[in-house]
N, C-alpha and C. Protein backbone atom coordinates (compact mmCIF):
# COMPACT_ATOMS: atom_id res chain seq x y z
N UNK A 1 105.75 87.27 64.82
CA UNK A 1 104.79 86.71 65.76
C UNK A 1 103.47 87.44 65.58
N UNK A 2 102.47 86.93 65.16
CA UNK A 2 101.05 87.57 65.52
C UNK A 2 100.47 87.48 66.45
N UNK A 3 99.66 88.96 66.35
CA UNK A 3 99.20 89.54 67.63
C UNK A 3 98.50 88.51 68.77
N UNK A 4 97.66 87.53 67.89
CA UNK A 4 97.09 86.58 68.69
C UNK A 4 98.27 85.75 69.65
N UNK A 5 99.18 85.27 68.66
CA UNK A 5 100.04 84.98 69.89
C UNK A 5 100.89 85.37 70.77
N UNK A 6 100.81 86.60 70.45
CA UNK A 6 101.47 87.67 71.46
C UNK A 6 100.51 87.85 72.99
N UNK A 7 99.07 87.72 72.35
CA UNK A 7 98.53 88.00 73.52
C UNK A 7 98.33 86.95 74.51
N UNK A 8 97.77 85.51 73.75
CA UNK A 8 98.26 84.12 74.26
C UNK A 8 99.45 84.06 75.53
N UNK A 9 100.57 84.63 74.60
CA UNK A 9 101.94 84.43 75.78
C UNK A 9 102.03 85.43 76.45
N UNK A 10 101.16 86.53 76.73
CA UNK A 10 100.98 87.85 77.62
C UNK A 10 100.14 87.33 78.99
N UNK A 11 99.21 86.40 77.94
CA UNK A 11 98.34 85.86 79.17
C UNK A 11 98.96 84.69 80.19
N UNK A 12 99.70 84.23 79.66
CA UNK A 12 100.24 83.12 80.24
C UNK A 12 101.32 83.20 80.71
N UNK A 13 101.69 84.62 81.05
CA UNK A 13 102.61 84.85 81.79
C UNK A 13 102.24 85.17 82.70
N UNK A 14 101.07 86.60 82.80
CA UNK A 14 100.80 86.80 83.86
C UNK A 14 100.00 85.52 84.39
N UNK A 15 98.97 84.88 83.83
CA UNK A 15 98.46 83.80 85.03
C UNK A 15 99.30 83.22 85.68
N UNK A 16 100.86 82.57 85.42
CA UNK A 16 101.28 81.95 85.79
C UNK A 16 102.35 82.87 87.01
N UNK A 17 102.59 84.11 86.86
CA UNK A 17 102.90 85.29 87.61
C UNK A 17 101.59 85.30 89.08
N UNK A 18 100.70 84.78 88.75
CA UNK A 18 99.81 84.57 89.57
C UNK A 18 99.96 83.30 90.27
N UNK A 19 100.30 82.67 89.89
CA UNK A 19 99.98 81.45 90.95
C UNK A 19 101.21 81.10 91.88
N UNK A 20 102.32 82.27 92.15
CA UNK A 20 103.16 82.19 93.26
C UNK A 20 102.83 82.41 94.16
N UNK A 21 103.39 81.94 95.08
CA UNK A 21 103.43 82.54 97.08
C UNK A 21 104.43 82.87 97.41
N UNK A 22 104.18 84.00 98.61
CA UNK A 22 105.34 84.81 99.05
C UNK A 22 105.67 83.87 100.35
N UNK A 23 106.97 84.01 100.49
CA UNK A 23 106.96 83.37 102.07
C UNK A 23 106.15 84.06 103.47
N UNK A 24 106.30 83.83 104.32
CA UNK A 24 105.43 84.28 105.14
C UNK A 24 105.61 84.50 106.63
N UNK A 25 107.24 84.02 106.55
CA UNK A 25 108.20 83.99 108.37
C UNK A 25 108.30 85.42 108.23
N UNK A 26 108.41 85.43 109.67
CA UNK A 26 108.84 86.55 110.13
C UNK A 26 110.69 87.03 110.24
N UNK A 27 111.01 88.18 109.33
CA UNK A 27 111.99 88.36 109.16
C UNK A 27 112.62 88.72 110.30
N UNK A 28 114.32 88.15 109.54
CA UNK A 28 115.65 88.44 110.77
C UNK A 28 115.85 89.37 111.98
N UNK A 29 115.30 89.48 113.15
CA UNK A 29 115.14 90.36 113.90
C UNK A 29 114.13 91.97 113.90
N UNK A 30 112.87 90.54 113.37
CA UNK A 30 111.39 91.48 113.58
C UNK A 30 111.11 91.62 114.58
N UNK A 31 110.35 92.19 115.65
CA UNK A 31 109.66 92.22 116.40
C UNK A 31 108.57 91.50 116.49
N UNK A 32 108.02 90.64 117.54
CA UNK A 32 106.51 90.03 117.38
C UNK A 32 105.91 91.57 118.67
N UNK A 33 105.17 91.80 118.52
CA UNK A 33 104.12 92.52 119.31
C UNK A 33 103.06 91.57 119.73
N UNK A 34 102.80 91.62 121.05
CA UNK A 34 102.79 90.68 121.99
C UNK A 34 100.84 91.57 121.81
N UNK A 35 100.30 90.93 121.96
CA UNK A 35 98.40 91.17 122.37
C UNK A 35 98.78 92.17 123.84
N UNK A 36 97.65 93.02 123.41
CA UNK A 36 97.07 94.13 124.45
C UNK A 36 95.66 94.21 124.20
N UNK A 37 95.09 94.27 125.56
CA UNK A 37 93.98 94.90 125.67
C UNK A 37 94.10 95.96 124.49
N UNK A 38 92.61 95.88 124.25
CA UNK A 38 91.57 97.03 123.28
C UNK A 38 91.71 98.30 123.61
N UNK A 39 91.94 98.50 124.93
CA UNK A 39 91.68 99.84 125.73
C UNK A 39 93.20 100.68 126.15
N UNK A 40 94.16 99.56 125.76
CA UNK A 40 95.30 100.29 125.88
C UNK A 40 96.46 100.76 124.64
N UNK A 41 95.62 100.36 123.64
CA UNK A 41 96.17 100.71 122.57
C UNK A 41 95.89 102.61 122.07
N UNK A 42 97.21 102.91 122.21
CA UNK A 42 96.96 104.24 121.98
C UNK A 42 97.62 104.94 121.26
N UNK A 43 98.27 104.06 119.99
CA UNK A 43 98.66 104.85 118.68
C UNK A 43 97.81 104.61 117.44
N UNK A 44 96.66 104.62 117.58
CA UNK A 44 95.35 104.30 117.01
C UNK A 44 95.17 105.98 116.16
N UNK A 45 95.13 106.04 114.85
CA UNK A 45 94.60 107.67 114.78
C UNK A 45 92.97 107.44 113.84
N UNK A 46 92.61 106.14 114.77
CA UNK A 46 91.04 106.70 114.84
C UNK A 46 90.35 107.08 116.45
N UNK A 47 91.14 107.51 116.71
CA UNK A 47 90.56 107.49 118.22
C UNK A 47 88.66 108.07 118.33
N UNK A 48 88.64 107.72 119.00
CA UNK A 48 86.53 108.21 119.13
C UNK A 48 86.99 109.04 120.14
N UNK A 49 86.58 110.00 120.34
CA UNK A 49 86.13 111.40 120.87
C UNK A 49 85.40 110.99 122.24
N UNK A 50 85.08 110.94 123.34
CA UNK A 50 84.78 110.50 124.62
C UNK A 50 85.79 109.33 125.25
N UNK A 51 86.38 108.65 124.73
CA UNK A 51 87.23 107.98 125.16
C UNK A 51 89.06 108.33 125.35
N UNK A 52 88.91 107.92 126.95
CA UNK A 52 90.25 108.18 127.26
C UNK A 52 91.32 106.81 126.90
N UNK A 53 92.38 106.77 126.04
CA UNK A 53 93.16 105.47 125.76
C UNK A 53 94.30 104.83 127.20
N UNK A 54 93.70 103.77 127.73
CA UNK A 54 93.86 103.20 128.61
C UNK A 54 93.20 102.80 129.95
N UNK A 55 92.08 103.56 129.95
CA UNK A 55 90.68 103.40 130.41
C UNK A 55 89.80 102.68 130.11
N UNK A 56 89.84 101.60 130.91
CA UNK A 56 89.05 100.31 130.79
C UNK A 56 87.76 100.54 130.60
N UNK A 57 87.20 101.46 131.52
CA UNK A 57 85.82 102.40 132.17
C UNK A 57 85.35 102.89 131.38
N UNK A 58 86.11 104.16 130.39
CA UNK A 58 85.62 104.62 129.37
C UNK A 58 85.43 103.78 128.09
N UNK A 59 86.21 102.46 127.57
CA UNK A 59 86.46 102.00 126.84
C UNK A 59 85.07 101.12 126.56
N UNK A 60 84.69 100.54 127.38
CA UNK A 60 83.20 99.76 127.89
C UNK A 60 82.82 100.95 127.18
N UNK A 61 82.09 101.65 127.94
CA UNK A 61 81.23 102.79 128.44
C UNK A 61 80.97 103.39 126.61
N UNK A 62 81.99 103.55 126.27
CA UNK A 62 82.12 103.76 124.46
C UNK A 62 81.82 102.39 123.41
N UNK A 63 82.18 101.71 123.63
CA UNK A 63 81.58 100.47 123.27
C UNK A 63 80.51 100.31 123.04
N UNK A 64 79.49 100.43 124.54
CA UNK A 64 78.17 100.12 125.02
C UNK A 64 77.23 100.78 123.76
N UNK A 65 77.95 102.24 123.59
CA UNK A 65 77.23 103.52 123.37
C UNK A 65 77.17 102.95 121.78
N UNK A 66 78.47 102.55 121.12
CA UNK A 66 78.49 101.91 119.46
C UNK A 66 77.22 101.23 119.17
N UNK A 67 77.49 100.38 120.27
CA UNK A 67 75.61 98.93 120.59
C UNK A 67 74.91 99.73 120.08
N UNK A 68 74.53 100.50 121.07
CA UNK A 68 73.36 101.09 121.60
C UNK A 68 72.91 102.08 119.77
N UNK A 69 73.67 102.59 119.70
CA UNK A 69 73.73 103.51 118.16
C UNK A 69 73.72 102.92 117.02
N UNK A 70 73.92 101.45 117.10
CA UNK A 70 73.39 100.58 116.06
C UNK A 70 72.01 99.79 116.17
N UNK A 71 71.74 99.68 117.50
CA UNK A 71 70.54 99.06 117.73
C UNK A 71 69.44 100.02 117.38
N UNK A 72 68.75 99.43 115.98
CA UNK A 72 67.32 99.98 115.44
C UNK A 72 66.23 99.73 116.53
N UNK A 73 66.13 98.96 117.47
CA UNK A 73 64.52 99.18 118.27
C UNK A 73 65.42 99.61 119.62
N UNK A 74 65.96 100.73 119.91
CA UNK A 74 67.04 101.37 120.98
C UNK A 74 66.08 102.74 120.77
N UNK A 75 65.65 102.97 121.94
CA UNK A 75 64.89 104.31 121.56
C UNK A 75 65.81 105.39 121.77
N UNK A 76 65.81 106.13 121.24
CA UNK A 76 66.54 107.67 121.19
C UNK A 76 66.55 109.00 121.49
């Protein structure tokens, strides 16, 4: 076999290795995790530093402050 067609059928394996789909159900006794508030999620390990996790109050309040620290005409 020459190389050219070696590489031919290299290629055309993987493209065609490409054009599958995985299924996409949720397996035999997964868990669904049900939506929570933003503010009560607290196995997060980016936590921000002024915010308490489950604190609605602080959670705003940290938020506001993100705005505010992205807003270029926000005086400083």
């Amino acid at each position: 076999m020459s190389p050219a067609r070696l590489f031919v059928a290299a290629a055309t394996v993987v493209a065609l290795a490409a054009c599958g789909e995985r299924a996409q159900t949720m397996p035999v006794g997964g868990a669904k995790k049900a939506d929570e508030p933003a503010w009560q999620i607290t196995d997060n390990g980016y936590l921000a530093p002024g915010w308490t996790p489950g604190n609605e109050a602080s959670w705003n309040a940290q938020m506001q402050k993100r705005a505010q620290s992205q807003n270029d005409y926000a005086p400083r």
